[in-house]
PDB file of N, CA and C in Angstrom:
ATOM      1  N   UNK A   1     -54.610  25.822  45.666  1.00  0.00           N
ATOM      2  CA  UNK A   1     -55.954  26.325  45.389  1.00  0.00           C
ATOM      3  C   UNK A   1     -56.504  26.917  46.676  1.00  0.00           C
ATOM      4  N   UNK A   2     -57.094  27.767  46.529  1.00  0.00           N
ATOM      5  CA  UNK A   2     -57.604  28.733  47.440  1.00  0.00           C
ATOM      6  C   UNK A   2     -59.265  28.812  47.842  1.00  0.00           C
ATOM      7  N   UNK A   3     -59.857  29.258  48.670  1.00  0.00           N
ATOM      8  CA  UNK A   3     -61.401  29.205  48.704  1.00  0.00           C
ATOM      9  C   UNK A   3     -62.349  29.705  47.181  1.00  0.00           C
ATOM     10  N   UNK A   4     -61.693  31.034  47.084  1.00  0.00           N
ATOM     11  CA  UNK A   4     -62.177  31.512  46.018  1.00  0.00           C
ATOM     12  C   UNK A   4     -61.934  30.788  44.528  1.00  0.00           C
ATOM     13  N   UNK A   5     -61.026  30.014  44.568  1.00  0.00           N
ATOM     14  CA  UNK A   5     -60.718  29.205  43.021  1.00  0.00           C
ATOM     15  C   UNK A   5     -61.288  27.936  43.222  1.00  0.00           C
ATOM     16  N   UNK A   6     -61.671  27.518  44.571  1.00  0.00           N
ATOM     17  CA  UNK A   6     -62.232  26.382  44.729  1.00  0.00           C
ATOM     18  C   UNK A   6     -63.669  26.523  44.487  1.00  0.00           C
ATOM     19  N   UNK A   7     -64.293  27.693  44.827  1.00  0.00           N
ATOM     20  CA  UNK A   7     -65.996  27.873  44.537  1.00  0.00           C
ATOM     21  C   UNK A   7     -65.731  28.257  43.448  1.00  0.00           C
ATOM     22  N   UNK A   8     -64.473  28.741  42.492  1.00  0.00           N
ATOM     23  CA  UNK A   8     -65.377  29.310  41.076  1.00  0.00           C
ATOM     24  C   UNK A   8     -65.187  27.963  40.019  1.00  0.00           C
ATOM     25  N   UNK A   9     -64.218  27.028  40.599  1.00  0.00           N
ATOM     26  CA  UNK A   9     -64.106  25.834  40.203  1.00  0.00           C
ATOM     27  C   UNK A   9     -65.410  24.438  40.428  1.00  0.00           C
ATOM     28  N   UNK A  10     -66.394  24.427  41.764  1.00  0.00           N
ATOM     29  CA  UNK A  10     -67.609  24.352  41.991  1.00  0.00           C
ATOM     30  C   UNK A  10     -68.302  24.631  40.877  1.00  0.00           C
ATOM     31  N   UNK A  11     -68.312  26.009  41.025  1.00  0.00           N
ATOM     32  CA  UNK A  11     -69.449  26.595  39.773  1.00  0.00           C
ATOM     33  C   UNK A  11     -69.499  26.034  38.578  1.00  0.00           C
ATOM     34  N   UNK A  12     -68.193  26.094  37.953  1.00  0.00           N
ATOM     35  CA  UNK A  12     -67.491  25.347  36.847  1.00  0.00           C
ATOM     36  C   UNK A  12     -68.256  24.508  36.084  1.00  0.00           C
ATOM     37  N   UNK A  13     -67.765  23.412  37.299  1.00  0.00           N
ATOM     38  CA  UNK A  13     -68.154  21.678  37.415  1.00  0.00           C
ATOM     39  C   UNK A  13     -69.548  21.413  37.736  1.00  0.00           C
ATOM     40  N   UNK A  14     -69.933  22.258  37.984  1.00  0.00           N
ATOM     41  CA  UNK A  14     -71.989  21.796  38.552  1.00  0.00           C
ATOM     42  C   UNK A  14     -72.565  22.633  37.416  1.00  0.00           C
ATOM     43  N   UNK A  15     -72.281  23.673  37.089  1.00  0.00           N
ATOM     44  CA  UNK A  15     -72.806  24.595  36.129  1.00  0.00           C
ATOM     45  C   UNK A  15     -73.686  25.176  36.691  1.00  0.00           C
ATOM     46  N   UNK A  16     -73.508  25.963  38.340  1.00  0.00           N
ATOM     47  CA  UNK A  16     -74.306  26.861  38.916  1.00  0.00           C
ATOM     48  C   UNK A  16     -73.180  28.167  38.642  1.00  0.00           C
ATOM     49  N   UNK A  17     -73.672  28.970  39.587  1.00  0.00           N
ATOM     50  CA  UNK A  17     -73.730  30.181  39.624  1.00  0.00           C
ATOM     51  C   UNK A  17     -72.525  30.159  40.804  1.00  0.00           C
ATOM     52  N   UNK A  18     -71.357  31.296  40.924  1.00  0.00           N
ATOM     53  CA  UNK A  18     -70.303  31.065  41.688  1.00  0.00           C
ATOM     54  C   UNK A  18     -71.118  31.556  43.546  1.00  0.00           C
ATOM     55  N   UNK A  19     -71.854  32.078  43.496  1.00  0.00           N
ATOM     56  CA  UNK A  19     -72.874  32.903  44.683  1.00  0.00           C
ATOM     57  C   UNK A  19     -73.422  31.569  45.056  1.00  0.00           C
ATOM     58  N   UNK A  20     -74.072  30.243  44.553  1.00  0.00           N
ATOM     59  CA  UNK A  20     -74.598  29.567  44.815  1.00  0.00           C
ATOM     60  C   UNK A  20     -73.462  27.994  45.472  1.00  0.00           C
ATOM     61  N   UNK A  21     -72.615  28.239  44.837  1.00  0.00           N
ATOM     62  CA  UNK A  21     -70.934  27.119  45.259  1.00  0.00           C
ATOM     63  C   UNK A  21     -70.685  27.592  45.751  1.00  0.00           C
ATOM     64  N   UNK A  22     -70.168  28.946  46.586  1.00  0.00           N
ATOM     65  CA  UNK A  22     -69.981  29.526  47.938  1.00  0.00           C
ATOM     66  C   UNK A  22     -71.160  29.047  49.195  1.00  0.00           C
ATOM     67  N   UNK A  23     -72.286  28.824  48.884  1.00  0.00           N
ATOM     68  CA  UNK A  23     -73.442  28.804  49.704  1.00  0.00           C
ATOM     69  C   UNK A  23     -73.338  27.196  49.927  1.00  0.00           C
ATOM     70  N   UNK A  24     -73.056  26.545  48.955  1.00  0.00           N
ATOM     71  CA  UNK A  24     -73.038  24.959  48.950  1.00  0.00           C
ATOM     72  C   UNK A  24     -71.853  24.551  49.524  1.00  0.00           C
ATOM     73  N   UNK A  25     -70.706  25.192  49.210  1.00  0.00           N
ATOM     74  CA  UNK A  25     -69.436  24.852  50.377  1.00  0.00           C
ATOM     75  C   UNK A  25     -69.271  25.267  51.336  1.00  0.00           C
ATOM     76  N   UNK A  26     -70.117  26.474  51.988  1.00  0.00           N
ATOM     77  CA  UNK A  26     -70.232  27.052  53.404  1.00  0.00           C
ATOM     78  C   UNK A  26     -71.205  25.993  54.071  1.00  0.00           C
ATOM     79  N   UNK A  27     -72.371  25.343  53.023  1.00  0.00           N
ATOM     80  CA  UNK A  27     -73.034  24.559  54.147  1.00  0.00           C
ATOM     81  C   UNK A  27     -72.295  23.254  54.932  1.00  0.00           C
ATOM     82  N   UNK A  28     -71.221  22.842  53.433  1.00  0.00           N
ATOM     83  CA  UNK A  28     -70.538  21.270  53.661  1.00  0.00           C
ATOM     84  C   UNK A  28     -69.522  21.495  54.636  1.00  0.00           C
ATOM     85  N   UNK A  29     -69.135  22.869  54.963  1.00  0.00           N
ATOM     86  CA  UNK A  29     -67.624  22.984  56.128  1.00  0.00           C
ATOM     87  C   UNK A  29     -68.521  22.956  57.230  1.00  0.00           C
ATOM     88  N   UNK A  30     -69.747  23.579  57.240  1.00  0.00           N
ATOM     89  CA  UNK A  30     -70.666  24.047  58.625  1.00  0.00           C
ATOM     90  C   UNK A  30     -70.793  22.784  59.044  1.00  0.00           C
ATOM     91  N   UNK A  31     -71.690  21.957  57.991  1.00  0.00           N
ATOM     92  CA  UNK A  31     -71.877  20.379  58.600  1.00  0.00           C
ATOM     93  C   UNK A  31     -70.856  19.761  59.380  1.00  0.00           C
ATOM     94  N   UNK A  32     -70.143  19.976  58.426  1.00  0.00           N
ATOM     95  CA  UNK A  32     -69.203  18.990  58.827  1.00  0.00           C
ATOM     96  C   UNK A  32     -68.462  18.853  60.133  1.00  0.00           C
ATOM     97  N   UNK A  33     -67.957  20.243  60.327  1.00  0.00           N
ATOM     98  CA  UNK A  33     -67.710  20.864  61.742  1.00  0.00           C
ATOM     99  C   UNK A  33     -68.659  20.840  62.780  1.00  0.00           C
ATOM    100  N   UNK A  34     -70.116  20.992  62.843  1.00  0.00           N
ATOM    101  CA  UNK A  34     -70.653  20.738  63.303  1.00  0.00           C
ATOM    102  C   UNK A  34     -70.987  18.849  64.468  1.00  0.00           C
ATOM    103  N   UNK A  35     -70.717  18.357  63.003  1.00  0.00           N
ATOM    104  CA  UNK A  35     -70.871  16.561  63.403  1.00  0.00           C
ATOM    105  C   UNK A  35     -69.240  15.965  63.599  1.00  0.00           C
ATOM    106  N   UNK A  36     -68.744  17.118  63.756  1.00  0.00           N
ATOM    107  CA  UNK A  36     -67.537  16.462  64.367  1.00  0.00           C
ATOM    108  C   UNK A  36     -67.204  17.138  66.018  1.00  0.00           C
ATOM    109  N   UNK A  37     -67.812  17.990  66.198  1.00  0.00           N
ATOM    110  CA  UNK A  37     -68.044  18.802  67.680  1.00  0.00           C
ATOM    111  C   UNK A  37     -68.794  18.016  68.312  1.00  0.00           C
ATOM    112  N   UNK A  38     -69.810  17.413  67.803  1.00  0.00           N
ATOM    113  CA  UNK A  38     -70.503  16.253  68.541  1.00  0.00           C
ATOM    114  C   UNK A  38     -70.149  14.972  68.965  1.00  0.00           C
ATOM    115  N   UNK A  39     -68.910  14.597  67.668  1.00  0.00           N
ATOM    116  CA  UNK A  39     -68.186  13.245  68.261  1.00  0.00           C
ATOM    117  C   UNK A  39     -68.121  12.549  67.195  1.00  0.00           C
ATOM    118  N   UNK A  40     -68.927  12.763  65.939  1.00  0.00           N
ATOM    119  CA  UNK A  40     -69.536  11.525  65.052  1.00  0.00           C
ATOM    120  C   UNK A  40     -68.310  11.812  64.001  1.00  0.00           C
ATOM    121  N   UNK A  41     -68.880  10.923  62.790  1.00  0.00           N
ATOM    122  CA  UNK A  41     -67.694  10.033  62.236  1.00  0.00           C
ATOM    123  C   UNK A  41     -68.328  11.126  60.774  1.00  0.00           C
ATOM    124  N   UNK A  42     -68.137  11.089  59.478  1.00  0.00           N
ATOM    125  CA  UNK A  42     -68.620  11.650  58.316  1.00  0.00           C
ATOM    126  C   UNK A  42     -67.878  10.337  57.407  1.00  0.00           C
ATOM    127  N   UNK A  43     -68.393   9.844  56.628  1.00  0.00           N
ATOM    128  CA  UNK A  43     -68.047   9.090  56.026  1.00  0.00           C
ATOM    129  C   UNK A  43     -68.564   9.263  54.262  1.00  0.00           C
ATOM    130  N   UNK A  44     -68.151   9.463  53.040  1.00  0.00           N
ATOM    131  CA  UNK A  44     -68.425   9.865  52.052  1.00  0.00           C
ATOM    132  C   UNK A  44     -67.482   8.453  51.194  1.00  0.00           C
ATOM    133  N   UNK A  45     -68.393   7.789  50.613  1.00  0.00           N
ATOM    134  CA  UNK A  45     -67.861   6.735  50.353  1.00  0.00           C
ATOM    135  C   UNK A  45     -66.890   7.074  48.966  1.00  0.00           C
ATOM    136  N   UNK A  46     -65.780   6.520  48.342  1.00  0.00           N
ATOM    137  CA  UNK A  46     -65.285   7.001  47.618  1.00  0.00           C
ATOM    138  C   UNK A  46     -63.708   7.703  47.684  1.00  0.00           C
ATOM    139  N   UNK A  47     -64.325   8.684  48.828  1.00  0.00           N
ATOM    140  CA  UNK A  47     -63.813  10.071  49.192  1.00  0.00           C
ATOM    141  C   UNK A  47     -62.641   9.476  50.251  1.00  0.00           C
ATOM    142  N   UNK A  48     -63.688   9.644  51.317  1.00  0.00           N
ATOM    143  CA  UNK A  48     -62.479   9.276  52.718  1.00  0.00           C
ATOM    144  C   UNK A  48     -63.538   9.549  54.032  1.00  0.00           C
ATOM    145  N   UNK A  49     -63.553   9.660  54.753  1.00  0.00           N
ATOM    146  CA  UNK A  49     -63.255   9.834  56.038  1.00  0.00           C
ATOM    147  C   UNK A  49     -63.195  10.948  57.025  1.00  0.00           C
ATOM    148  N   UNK A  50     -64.005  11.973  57.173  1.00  0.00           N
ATOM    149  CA  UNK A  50     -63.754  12.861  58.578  1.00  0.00           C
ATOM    150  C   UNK A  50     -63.978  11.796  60.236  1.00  0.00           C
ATOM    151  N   UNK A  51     -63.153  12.603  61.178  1.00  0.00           N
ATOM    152  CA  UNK A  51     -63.592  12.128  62.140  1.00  0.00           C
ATOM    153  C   UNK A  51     -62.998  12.969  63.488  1.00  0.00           C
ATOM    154  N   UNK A  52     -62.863  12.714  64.122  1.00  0.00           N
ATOM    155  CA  UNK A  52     -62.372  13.015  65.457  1.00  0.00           C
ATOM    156  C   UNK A  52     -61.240  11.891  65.883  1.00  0.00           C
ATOM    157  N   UNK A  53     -59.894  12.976  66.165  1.00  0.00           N
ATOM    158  CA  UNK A  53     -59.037  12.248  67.111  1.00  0.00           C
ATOM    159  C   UNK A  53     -58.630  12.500  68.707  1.00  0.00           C
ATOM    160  N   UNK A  54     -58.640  11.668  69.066  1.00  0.00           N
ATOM    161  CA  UNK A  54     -58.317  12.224  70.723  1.00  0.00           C
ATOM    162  C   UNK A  54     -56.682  12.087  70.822  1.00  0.00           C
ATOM    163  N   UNK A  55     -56.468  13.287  71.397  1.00  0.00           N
ATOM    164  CA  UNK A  55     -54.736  13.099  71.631  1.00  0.00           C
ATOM    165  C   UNK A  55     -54.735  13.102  73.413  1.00  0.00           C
ATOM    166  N   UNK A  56     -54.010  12.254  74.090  1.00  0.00           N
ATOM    167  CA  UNK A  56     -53.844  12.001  75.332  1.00  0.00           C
ATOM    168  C   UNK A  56     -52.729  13.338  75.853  1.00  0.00           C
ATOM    169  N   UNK A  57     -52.940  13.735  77.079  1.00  0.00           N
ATOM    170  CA  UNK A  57     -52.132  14.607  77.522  1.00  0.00           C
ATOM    171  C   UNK A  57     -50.797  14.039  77.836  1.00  0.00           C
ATOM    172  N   UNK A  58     -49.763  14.811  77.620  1.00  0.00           N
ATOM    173  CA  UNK A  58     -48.609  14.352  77.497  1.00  0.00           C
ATOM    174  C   UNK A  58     -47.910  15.424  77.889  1.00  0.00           C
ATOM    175  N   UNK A  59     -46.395  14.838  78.712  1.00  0.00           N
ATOM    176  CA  UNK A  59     -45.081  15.639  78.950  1.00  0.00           C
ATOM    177  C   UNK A  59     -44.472  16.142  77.694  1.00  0.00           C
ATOM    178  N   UNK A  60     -44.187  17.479  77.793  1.00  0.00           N
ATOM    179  CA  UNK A  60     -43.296  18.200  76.751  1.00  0.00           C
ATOM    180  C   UNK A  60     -42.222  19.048  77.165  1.00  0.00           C
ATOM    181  N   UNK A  61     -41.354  19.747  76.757  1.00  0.00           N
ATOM    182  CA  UNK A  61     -40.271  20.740  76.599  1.00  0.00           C
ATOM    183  C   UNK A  61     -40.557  21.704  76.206  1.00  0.00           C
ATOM    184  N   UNK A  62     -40.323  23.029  76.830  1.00  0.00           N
ATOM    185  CA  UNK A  62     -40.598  24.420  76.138  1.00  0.00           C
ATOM    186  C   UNK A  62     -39.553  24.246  75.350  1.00  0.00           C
ATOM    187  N   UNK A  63     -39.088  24.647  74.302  1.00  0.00           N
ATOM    188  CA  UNK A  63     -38.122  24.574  73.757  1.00  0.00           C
ATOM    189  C   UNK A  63     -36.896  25.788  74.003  1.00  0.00           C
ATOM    190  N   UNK A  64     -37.500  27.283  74.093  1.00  0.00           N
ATOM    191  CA  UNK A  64     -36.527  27.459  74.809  1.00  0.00           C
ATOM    192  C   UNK A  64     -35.856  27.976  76.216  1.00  0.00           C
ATOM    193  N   UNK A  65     -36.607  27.180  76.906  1.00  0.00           N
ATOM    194  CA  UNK A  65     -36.079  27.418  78.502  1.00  0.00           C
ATOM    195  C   UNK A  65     -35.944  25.822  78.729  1.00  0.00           C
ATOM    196  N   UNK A  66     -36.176  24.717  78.139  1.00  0.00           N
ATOM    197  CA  UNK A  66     -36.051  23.844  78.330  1.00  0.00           C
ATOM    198  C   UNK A  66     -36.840  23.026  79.968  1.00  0.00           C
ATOM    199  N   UNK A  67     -37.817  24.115  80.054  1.00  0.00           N
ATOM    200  CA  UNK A  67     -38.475  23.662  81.395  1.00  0.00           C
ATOM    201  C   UNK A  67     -39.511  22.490  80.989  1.00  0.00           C
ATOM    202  N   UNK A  68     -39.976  21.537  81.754  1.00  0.00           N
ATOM    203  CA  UNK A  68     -40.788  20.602  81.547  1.00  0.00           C
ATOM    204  C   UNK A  68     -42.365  20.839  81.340  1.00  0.00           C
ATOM    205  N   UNK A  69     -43.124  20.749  80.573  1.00  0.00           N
ATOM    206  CA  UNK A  69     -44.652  21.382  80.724  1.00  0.00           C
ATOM    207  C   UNK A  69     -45.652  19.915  80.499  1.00  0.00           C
ATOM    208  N   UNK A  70     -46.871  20.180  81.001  1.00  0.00           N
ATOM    209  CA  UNK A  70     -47.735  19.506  80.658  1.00  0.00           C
ATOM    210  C   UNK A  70     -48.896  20.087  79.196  1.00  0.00           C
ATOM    211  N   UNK A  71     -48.760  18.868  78.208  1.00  0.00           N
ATOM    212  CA  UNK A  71     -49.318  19.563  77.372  1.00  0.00           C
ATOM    213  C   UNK A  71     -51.540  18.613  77.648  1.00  0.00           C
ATOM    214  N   UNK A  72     -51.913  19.644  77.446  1.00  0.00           N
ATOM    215  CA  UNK A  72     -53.100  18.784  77.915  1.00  0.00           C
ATOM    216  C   UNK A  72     -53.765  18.128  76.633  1.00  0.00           C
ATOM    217  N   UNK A  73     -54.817  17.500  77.032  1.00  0.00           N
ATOM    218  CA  UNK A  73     -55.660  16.310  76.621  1.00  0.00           C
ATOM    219  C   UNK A  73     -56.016  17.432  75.344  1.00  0.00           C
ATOM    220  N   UNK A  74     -56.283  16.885  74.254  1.00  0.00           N
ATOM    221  CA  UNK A  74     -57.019  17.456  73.114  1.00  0.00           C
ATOM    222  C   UNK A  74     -57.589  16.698  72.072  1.00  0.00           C
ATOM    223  N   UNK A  75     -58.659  17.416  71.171  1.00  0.00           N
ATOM    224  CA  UNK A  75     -59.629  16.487  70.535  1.00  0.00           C
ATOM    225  C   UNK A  75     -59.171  17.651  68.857  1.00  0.00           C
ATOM    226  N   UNK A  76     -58.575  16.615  67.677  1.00  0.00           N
ATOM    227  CA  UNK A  76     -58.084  16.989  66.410  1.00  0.00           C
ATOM    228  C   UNK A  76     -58.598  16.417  65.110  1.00  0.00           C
ATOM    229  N   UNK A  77     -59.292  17.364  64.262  1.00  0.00           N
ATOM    230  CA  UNK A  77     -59.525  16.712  63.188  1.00  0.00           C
ATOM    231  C   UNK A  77     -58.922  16.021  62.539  1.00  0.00           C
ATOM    232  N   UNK A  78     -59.498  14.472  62.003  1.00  0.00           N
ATOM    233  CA  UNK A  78     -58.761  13.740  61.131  1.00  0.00           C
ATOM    234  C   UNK A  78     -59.778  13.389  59.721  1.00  0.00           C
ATOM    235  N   UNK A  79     -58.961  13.339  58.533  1.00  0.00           N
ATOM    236  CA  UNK A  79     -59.074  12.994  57.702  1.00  0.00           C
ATOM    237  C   UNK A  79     -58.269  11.939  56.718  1.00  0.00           C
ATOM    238  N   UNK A  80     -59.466  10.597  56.851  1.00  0.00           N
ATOM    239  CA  UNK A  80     -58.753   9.408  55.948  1.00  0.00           C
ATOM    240  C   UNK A  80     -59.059   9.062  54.609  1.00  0.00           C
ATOM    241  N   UNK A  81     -58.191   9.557  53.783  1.00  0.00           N
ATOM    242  CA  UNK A  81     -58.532   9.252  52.170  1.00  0.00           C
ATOM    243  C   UNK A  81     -59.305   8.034  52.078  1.00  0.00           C
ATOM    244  N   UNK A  82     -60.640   7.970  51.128  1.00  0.00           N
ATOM    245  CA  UNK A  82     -60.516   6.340  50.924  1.00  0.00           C
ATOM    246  C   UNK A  82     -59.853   6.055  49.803  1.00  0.00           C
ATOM    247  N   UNK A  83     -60.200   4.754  49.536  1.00  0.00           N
ATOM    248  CA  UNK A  83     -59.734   4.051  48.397  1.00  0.00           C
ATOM    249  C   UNK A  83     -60.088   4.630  46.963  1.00  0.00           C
ATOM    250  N   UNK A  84     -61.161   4.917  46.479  1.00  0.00           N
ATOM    251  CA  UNK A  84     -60.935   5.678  45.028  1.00  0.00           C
ATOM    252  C   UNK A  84     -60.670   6.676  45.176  1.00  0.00           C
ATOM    253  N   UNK A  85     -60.290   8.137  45.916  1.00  0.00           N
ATOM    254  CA  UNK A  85     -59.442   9.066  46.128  1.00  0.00           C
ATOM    255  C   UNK A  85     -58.128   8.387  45.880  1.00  0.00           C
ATOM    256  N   UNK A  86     -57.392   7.241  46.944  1.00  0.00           N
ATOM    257  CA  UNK A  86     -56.176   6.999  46.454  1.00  0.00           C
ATOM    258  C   UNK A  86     -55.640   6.593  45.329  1.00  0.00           C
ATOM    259  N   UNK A  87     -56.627   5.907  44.905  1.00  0.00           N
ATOM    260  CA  UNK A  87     -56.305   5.208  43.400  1.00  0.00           C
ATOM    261  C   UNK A  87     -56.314   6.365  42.047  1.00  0.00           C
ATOM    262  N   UNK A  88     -57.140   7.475  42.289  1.00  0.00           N
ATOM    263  CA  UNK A  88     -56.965   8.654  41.374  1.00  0.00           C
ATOM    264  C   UNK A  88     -56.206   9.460  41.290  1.00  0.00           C
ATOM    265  N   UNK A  89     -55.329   9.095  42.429  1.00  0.00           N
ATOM    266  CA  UNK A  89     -53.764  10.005  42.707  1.00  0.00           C
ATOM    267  C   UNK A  89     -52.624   9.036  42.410  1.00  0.00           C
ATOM    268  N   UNK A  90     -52.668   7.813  42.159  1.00  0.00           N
ATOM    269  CA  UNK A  90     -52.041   6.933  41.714  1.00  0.00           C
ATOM    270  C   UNK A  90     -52.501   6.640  40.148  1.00  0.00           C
TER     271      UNK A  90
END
């Protein structure tokens, strides 16, 4: 599923207008991205889990020159299913 089948699928399911589920899922990615640039946690009970992961800088391999590199410190979105998400896929 794609952006566009996902807002006309929105529309669908709420019984708005597909112009108005584009506007309502542009605000929920903005948020969301937003409160995760800051550090914080998103929690949607049900659902799962946004958050922030920190990855520690670490030794790597170019792969092909095989020279040694430093890969640096970085900060990666995570997302943890909760429990009635898992149970509806089960």
């Amino acid at each position: 599923m794609n952006k566009t089948e996902l807002v006309a699928a929105i529309a669908d399911q709420a019984g708005i207008s597909k112009k108005d589920a584009e506007k309502a899922l542009k605000a929920f990615t903005d948020v969301v991205a937003d409160e995760l640039k800051k550090g914080e946690k998103i929690q949607l009970v049900g659902f799962g889990t946004f958050e922030v992961s920190n990855r520690a800088a670490r030794t790597g391999k170019n792969p092909r020159t095989n020279e040694k590199i430093t890969i640096p410190a970085s900060k990666a979105p995570k997302f943890k299913a909760g429990k009635a998400l898992k149970d509806a896929l089960n």
